[in-house]
C-alpha atoms as a PDB file:
ATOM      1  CA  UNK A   1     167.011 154.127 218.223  1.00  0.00           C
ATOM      2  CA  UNK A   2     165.993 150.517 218.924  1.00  0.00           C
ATOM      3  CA  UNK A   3     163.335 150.624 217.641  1.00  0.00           C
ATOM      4  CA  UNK A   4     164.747 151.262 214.426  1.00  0.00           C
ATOM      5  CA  UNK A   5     166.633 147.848 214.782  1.00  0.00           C
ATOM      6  CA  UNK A   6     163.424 145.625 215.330  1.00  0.00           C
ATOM      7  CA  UNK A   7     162.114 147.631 212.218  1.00  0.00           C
ATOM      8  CA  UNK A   8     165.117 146.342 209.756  1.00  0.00           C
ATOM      9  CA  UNK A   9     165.370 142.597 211.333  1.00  0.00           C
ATOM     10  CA  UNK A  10     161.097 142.613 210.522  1.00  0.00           C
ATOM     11  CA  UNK A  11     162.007 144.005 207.231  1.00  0.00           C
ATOM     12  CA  UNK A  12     165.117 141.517 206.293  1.00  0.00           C
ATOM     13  CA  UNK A  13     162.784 138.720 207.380  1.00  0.00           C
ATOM     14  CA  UNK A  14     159.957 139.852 205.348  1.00  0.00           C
ATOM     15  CA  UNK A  15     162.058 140.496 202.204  1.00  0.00           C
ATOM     16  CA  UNK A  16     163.980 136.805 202.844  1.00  0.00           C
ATOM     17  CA  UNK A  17     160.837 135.046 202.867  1.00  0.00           C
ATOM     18  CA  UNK A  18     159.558 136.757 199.319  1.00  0.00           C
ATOM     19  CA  UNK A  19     162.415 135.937 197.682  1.00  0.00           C
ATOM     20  CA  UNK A  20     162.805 132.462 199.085  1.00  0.00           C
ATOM     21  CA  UNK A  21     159.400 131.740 197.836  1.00  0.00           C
ATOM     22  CA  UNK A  22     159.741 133.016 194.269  1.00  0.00           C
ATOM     23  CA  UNK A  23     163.275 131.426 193.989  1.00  0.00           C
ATOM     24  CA  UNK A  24     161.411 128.147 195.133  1.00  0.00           C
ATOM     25  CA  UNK A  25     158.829 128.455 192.895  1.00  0.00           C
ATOM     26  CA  UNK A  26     161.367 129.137 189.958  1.00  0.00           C
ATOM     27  CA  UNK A  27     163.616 125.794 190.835  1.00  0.00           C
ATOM     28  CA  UNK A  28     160.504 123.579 191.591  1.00  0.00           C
ATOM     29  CA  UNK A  29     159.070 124.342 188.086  1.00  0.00           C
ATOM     30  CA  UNK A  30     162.550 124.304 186.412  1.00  0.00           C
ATOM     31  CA  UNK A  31     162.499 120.337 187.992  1.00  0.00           C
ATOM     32  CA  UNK A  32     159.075 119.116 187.011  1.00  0.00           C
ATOM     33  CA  UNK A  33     160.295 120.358 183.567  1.00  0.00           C
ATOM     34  CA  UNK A  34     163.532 118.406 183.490  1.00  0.00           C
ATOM     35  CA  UNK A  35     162.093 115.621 185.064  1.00  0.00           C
ATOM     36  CA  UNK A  36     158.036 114.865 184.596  1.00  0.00           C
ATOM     37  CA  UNK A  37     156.059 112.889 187.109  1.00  0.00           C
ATOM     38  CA  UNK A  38     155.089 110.646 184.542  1.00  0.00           C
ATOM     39  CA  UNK A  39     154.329 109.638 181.285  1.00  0.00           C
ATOM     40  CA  UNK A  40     152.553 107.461 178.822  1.00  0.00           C
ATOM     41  CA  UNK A  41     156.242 105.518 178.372  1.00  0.00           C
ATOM     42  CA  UNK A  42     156.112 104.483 182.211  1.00  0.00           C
ATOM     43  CA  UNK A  43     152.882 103.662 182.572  1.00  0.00           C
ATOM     44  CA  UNK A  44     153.307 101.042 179.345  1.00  0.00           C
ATOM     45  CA  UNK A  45     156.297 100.211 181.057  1.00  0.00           C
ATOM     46  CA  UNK A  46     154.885  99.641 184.736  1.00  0.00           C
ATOM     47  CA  UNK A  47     151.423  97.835 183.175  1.00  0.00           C
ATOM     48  CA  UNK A  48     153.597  95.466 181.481  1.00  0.00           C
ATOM     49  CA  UNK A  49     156.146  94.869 185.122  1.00  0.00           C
ATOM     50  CA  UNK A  50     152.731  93.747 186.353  1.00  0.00           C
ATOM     51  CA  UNK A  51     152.213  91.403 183.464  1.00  0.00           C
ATOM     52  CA  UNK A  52     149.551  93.196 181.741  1.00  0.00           C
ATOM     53  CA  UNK A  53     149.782  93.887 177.891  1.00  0.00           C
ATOM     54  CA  UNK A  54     148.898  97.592 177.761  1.00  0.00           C
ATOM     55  CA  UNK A  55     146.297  98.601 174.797  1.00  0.00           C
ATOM     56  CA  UNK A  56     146.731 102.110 173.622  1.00  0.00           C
ATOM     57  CA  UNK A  57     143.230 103.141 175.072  1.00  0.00           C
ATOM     58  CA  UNK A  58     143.973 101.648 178.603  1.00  0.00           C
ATOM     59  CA  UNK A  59     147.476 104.218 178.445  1.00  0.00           C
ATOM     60  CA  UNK A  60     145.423 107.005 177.553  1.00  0.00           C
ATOM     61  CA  UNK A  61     142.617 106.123 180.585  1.00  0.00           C
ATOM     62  CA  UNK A  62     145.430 106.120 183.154  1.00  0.00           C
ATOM     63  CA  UNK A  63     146.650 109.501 181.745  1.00  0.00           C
ATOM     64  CA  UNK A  64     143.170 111.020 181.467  1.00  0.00           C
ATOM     65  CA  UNK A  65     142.243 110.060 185.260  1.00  0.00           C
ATOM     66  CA  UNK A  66     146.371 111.575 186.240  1.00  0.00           C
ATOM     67  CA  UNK A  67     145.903 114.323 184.941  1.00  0.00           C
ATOM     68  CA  UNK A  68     142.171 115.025 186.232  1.00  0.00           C
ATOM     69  CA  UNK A  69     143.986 115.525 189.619  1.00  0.00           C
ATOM     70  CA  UNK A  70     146.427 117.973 188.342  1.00  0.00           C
END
């Protein structure tokens, strides 16, 4: 009979950590959509806090090498 509780506290666990993971999953990409790492507007707007006028092909560089690590 007591083995029969080990058996449903292994099971609980097991079930717990599935559904912790996809509900994880679900709010992390549900975040990155509300909120993006980054984009071309902040890089123009951090190349120019450093003092730098940003051409349109030095944006796109800084995306292109980004998003090679993605």
């Amino acid at each position: 009979m007591v083995w029969y509780a080990y058996l449903f506290i292994v099971l609980a666990l097991l079930i717990g950590a599935i559904l912790g993971f996809f509900l994880a999953q679900r709010y992390f990409k549900r975040y990155l959509a509300k909120n993006p790492p980054i984009n071309e507007k902040m890089v123009r707007a951090m190349m120019t806090q450093m003092g730098r006028k940003p051409s349109e092909k030095q944006v796109r560089q800084v995306m292109a090498s980004m998003n090679q690590f993605k």
